[in-house]
N, C-alpha and C. Protein backbone atom coordinates (compact mmCIF):
# COMPACT_ATOMS: atom_id res chain seq x y z
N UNK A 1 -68.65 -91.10 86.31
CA UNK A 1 -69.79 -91.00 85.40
C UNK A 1 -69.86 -92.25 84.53
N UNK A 2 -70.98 -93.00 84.71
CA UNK A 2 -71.49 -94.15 83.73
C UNK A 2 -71.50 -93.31 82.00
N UNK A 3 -71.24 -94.31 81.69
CA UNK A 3 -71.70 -94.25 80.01
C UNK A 3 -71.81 -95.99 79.52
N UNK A 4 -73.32 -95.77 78.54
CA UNK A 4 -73.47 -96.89 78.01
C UNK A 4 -72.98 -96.76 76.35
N UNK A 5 -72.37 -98.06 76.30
CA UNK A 5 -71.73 -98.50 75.13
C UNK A 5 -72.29 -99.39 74.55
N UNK A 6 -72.59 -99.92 73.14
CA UNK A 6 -72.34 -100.90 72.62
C UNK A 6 -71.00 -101.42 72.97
N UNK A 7 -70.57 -103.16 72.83
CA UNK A 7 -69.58 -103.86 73.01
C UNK A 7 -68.72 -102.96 71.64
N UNK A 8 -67.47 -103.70 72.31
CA UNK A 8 -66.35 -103.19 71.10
C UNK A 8 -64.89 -104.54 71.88
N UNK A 9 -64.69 -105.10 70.62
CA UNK A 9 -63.91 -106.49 70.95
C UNK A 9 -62.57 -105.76 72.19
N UNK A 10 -62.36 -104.75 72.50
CA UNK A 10 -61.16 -104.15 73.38
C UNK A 10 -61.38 -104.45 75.05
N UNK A 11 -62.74 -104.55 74.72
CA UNK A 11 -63.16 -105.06 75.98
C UNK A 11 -63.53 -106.37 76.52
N UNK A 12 -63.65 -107.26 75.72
CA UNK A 12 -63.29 -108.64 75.99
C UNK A 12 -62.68 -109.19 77.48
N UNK A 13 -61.64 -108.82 77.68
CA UNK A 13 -61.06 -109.58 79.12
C UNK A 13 -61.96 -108.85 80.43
N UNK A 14 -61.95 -107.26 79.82
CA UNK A 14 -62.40 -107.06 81.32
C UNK A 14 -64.14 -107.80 80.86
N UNK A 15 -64.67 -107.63 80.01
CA UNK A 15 -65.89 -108.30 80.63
C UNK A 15 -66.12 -109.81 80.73
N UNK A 16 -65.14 -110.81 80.73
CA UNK A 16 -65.05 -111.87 81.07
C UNK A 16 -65.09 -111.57 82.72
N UNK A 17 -63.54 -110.87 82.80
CA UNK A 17 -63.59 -110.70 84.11
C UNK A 17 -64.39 -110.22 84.97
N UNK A 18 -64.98 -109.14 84.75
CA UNK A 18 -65.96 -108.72 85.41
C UNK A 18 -67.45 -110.01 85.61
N UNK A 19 -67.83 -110.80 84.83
CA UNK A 19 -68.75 -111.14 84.64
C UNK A 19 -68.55 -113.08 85.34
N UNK A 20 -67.56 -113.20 85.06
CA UNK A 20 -67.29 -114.28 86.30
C UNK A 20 -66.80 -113.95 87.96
N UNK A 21 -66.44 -112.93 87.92
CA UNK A 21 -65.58 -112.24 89.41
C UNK A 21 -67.78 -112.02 90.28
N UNK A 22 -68.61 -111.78 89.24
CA UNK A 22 -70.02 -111.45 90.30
C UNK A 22 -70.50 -112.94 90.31
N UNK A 23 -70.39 -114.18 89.67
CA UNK A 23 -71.32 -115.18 89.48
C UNK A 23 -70.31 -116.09 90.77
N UNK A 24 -69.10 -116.38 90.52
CA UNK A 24 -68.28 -117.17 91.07
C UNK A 24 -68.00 -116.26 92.60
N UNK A 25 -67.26 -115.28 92.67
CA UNK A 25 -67.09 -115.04 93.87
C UNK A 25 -68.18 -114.28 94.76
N UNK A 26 -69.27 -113.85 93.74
CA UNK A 26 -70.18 -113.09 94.88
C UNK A 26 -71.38 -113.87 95.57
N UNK A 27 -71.79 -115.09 93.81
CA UNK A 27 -72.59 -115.36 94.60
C UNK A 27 -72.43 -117.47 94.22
N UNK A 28 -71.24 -117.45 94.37
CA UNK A 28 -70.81 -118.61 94.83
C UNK A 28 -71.32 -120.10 93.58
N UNK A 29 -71.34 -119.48 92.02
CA UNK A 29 -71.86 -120.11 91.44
C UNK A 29 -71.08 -121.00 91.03
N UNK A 30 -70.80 -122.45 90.49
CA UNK A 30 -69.76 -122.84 90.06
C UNK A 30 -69.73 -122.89 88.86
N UNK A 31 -69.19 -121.92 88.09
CA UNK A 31 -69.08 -121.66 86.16
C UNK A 31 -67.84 -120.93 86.13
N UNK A 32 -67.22 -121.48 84.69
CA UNK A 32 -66.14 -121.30 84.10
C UNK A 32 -67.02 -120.56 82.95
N UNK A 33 -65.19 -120.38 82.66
CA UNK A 33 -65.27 -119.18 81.23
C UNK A 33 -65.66 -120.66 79.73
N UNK A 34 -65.41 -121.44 80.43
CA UNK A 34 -65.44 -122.11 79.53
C UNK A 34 -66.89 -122.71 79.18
N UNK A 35 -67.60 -123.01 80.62
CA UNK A 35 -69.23 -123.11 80.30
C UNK A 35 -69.56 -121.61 80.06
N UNK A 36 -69.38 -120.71 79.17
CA UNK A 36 -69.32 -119.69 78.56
C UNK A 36 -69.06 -119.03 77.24
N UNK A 37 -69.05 -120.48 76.18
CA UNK A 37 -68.46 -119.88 74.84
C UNK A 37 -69.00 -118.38 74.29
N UNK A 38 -70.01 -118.05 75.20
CA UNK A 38 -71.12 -117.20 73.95
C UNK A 38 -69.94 -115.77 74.75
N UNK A 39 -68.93 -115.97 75.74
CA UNK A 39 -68.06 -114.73 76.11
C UNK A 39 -67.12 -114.61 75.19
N UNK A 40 -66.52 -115.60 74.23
CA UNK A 40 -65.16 -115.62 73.12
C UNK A 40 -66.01 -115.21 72.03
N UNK A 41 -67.13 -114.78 71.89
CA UNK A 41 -67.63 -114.76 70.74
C UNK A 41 -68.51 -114.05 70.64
N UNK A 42 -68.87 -112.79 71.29
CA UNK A 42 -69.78 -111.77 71.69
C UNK A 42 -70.32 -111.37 70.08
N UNK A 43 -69.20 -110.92 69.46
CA UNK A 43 -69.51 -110.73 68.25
C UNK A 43 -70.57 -111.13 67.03
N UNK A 44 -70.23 -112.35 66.96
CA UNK A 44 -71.46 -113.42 66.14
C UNK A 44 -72.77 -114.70 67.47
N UNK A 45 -72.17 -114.34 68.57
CA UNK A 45 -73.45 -115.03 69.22
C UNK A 45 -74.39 -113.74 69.67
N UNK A 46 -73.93 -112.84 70.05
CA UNK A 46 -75.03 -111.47 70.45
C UNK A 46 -75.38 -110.79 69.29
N UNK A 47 -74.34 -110.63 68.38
CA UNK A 47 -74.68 -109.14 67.78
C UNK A 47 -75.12 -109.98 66.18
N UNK A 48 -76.10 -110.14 66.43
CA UNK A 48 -76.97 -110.91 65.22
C UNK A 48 -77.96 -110.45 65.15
N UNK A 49 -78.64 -110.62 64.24
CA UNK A 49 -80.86 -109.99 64.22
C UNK A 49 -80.75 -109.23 64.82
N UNK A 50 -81.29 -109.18 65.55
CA UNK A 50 -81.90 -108.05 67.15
C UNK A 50 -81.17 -107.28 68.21
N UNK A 51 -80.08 -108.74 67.72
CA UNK A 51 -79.27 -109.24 68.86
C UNK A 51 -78.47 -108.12 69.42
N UNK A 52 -77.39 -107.50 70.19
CA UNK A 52 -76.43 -107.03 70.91
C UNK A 52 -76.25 -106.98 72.29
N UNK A 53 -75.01 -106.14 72.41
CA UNK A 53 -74.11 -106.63 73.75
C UNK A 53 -73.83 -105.02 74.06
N UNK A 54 -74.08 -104.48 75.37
CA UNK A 54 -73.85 -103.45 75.85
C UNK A 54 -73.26 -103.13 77.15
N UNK A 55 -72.32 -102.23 77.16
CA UNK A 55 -71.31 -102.23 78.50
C UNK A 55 -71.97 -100.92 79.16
N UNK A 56 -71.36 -100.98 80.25
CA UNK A 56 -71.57 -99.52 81.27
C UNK A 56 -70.23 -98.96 81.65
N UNK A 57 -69.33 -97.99 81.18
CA UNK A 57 -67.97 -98.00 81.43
C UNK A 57 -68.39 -97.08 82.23
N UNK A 58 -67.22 -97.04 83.16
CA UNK A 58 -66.56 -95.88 83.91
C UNK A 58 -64.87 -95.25 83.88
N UNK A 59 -65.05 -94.47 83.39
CA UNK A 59 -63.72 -94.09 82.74
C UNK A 59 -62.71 -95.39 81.94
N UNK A 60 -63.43 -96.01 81.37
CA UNK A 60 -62.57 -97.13 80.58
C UNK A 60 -62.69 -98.71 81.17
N UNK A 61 -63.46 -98.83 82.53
CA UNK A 61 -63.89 -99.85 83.41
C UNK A 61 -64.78 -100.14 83.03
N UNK A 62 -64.76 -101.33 82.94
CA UNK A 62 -66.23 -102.23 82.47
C UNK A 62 -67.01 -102.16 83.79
N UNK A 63 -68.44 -101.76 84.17
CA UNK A 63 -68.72 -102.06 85.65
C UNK A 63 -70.29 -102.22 85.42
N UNK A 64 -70.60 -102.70 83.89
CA UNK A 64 -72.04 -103.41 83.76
C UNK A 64 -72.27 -104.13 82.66
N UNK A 65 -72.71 -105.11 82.44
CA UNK A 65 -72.98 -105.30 81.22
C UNK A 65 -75.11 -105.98 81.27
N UNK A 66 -74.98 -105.86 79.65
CA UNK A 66 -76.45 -106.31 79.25
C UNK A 66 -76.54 -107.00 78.01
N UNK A 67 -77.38 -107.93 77.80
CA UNK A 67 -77.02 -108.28 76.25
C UNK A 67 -78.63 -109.01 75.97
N UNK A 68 -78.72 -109.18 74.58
CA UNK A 68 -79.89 -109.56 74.14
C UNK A 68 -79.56 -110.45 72.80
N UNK A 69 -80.38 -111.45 72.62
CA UNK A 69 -80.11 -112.38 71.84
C UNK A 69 -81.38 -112.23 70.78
N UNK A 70 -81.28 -112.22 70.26
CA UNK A 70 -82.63 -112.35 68.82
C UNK A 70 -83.08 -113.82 68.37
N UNK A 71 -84.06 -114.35 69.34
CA UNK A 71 -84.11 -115.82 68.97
C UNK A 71 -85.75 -116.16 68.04
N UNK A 72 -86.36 -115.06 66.97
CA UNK A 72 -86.49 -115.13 66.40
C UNK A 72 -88.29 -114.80 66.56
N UNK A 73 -88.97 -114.99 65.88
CA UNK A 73 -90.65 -114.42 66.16
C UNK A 73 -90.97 -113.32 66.75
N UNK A 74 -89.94 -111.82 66.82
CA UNK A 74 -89.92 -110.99 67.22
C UNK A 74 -89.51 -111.06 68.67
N UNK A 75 -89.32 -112.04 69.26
CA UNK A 75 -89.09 -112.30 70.55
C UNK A 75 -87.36 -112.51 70.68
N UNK A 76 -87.21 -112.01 71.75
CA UNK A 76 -85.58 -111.85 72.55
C UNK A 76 -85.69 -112.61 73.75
N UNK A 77 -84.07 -112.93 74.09
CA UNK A 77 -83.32 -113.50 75.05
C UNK A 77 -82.85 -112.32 76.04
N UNK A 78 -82.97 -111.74 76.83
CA UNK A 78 -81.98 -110.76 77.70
C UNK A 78 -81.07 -111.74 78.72
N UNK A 79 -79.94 -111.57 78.20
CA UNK A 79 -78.70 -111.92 78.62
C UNK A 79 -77.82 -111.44 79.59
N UNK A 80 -76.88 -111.93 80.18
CA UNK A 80 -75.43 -111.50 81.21
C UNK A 80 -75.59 -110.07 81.73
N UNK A 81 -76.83 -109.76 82.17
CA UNK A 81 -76.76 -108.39 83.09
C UNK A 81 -76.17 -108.67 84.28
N UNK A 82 -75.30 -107.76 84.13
CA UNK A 82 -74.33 -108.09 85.41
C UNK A 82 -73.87 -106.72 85.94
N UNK A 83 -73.89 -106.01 87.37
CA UNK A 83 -73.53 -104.68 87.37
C UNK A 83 -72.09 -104.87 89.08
N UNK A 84 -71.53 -104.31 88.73
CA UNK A 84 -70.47 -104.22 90.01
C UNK A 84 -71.14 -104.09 91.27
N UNK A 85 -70.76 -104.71 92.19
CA UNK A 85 -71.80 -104.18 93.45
C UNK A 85 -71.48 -102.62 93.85
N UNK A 86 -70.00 -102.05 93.25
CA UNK A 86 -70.32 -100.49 93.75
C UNK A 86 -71.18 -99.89 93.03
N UNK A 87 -71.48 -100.20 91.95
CA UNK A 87 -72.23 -99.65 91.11
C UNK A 87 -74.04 -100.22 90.82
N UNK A 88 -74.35 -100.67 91.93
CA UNK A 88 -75.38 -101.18 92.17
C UNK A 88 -76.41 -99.64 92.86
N UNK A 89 -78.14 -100.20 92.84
CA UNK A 89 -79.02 -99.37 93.69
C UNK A 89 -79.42 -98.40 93.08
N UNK A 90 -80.25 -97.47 93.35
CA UNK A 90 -81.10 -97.14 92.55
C UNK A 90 -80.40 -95.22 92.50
N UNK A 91 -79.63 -95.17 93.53
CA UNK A 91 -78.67 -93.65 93.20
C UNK A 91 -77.21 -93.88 92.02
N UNK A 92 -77.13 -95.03 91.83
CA UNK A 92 -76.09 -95.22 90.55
C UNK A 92 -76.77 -95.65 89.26
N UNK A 93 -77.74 -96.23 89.42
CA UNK A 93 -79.10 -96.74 88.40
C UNK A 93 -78.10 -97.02 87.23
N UNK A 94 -77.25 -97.63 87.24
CA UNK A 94 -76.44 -98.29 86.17
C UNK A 94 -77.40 -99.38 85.59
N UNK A 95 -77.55 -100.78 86.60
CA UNK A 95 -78.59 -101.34 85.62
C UNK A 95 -80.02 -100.91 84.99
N UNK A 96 -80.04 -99.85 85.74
CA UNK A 96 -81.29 -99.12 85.01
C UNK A 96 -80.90 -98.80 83.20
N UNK A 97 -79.85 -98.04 83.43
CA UNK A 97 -79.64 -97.45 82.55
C UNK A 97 -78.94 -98.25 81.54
N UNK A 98 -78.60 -99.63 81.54
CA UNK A 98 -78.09 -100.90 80.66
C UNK A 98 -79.65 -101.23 80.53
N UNK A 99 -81.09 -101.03 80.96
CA UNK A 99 -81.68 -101.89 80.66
C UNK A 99 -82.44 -100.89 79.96
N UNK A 100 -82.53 -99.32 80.01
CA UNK A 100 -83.31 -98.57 79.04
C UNK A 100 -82.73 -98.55 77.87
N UNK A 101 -80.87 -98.73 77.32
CA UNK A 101 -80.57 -98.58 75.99
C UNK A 101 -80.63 -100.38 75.57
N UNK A 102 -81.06 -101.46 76.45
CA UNK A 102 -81.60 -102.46 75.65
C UNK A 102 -82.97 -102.49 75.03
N UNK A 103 -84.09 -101.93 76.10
CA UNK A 103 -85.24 -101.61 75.81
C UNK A 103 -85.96 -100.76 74.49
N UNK A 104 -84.85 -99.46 74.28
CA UNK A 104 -84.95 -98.74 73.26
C UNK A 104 -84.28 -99.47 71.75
N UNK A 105 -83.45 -99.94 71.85
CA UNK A 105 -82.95 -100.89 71.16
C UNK A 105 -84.00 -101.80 70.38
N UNK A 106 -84.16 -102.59 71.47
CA UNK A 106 -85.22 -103.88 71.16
C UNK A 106 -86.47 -102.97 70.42
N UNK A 107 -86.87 -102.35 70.78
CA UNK A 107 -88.46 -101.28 70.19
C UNK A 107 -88.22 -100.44 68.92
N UNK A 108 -87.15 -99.95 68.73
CA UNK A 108 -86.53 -100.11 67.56
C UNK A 108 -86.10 -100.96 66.56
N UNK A 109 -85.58 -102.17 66.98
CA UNK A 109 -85.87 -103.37 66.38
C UNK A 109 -87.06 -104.02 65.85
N UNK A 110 -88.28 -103.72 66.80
CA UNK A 110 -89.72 -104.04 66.31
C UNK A 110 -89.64 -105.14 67.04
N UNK A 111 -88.85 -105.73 68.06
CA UNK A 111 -89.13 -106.45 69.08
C UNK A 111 -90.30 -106.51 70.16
N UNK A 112 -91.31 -108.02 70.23
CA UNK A 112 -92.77 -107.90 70.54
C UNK A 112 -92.40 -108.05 72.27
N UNK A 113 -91.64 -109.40 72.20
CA UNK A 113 -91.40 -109.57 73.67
C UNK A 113 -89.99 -110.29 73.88
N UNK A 114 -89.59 -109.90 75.12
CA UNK A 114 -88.20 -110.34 75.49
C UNK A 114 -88.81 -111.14 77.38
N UNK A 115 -87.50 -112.11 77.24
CA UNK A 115 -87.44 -113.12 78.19
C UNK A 115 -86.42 -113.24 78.59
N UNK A 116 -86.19 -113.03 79.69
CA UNK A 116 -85.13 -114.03 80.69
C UNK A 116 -85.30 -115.05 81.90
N UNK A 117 -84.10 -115.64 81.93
CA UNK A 117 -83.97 -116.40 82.99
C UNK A 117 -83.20 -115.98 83.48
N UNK A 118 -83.18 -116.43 85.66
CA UNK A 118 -82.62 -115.82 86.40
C UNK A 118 -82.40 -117.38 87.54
N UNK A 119 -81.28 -117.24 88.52
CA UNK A 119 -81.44 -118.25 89.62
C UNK A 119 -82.31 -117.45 90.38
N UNK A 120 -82.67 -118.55 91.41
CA UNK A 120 -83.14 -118.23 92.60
C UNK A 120 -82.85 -117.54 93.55
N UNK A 121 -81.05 -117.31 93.52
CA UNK A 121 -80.41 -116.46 94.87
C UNK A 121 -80.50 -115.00 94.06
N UNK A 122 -80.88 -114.74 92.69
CA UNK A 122 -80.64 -113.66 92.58
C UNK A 122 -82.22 -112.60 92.88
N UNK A 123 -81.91 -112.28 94.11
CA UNK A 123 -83.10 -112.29 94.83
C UNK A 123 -83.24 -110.42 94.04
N UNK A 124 -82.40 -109.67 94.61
CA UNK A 124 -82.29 -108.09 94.03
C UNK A 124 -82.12 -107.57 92.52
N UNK A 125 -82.42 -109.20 91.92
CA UNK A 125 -82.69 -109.04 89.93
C UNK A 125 -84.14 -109.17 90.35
N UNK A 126 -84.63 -110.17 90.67
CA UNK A 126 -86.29 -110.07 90.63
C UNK A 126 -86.73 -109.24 91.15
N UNK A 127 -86.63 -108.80 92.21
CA UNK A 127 -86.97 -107.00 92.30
C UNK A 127 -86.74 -106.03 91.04
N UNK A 128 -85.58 -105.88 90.85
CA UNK A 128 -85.23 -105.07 89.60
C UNK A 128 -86.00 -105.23 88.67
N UNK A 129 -86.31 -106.72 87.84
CA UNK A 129 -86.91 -106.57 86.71
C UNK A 129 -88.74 -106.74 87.24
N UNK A 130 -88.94 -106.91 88.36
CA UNK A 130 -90.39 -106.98 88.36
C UNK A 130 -90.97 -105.25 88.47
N UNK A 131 -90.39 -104.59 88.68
CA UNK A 131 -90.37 -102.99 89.51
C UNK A 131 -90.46 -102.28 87.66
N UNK A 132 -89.71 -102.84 86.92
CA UNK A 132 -89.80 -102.21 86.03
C UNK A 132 -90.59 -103.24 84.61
N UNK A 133 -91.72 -103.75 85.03
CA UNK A 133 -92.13 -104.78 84.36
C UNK A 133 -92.62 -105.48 83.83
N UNK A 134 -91.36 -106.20 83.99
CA UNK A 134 -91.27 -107.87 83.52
C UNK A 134 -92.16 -108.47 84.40
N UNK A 135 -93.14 -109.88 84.09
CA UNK A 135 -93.63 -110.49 84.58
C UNK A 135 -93.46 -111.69 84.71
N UNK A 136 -93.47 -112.78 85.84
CA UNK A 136 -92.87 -113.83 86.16
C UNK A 136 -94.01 -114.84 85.02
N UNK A 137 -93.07 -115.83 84.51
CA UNK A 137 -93.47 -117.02 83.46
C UNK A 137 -93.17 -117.99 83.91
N UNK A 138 -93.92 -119.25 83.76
CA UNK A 138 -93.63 -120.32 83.90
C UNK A 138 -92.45 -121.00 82.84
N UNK A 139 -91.81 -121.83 83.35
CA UNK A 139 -91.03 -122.14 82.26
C UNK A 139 -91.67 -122.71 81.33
N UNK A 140 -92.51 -124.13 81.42
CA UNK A 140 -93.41 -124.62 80.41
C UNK A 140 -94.08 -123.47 79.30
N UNK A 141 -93.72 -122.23 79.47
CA UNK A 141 -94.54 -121.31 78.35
C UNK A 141 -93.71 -120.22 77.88
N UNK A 142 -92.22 -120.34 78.03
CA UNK A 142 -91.14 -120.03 77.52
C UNK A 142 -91.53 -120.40 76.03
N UNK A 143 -90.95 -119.30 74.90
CA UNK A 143 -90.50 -120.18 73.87
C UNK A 143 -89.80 -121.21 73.71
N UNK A 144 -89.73 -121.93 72.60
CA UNK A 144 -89.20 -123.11 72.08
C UNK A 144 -87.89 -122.68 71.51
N UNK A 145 -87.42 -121.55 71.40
CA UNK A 145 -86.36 -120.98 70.85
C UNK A 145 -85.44 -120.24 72.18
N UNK A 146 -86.23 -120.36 73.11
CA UNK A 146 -85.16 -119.60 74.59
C UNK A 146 -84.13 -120.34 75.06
N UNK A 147 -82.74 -119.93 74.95
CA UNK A 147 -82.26 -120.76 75.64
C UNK A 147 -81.65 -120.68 77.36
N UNK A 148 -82.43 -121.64 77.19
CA UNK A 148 -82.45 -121.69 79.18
C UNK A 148 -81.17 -122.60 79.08
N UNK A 149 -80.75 -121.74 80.49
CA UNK A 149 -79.25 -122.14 81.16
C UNK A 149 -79.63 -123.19 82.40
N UNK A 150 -78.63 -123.92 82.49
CA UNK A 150 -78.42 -124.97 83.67
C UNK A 150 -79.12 -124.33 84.53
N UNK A 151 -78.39 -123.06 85.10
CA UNK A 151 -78.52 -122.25 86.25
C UNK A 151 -80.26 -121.56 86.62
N UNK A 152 -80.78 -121.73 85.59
CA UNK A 152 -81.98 -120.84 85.63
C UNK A 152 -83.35 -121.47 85.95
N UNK A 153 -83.91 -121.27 87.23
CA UNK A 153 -84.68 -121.45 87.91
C UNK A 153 -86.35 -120.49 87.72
N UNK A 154 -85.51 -119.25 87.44
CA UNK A 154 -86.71 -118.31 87.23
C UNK A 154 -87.05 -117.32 85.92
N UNK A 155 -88.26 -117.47 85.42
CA UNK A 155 -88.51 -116.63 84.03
C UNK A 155 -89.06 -115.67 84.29
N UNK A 156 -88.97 -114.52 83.45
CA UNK A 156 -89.48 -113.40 83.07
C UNK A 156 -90.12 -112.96 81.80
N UNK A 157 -91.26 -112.10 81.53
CA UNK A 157 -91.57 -111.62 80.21
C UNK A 157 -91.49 -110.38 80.14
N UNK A 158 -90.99 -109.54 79.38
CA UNK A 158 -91.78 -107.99 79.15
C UNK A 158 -92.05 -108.47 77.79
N UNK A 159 -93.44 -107.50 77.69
CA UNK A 159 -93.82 -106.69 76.61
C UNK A 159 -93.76 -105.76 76.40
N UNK A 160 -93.21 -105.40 74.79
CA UNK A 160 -92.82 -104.04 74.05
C UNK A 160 -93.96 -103.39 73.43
């Protein structure tokens, strides 16, 4: 049985681990923990304004995470969704369910619109977030406050 959490610093290693073990070995990205400060510091880089960091445990296993950044004009960052591949698809709906307690979150916050960026191979996120959605953006019309990663090829918008 999934349960969603807010972060809590105890979980730190496994969600390092977890969250480089899908980028590096699944889908062959080349990033360190170290092109990663915002992972040593979940605390004051996520959980600011708007901001937070949310896990999907399974009995004490980290096996999702979601996070959102508050980068200011009512508008958000959605961050490091990352779900285990057993825990993937729409009969475990784990990332579903990391992306309804960000959603409720954010709308509670009084959050207008949230954005992400995604690569290109992550072919079964753009499904995911278009299905429930988010609409594809050009980057040129990103905020001025988003911060886009090396890695990120493709944008998204929802509106709240």
């Amino acid at each position: 049985m999934v349960n969603i959490e807010e972060y809590s610093a105890p979980y730190r290693e496994q969600v390092v681990a977890h969250i480089l073990a899908i980028q590096r070995d699944e889908f062959g990205i080349a990033i360190t923990r170290a092109d990663q400060p915002d992972l040593d510091a979940i605390e004051t880089f996520y959980r600011t304004g708007a901001g937070n960091f949310w896990l999907a445990l399974d009995g004490g296993r980290v096996v999702g995470t979601i996070a959102l950044i508050d980068i200011g004009n009512r508008q958000a960052a959605l961050r490091k969704m990352f779900v285990a591949p057993d825990y993937r698809g729409a009969g475990r709906n784990t990332a579903g369910l990391l992306l309804a307690a960000l959603l409720a979150w954010a709308r509670q916050k009084g959050l207008g619109e949230i954005y992400l960026g995604t690569t290109a191979q992550f072919l079964a996120a753009h499904r995911f977030y278009e299905k429930r959605g988010f609409a594809p953006v050009a980057r040129e019309d990103l905020p001025a406050a988003f911060p886009v990663m090396k890695v990120d090829t493709r944008f998204y918008k929802y509106s709240l």
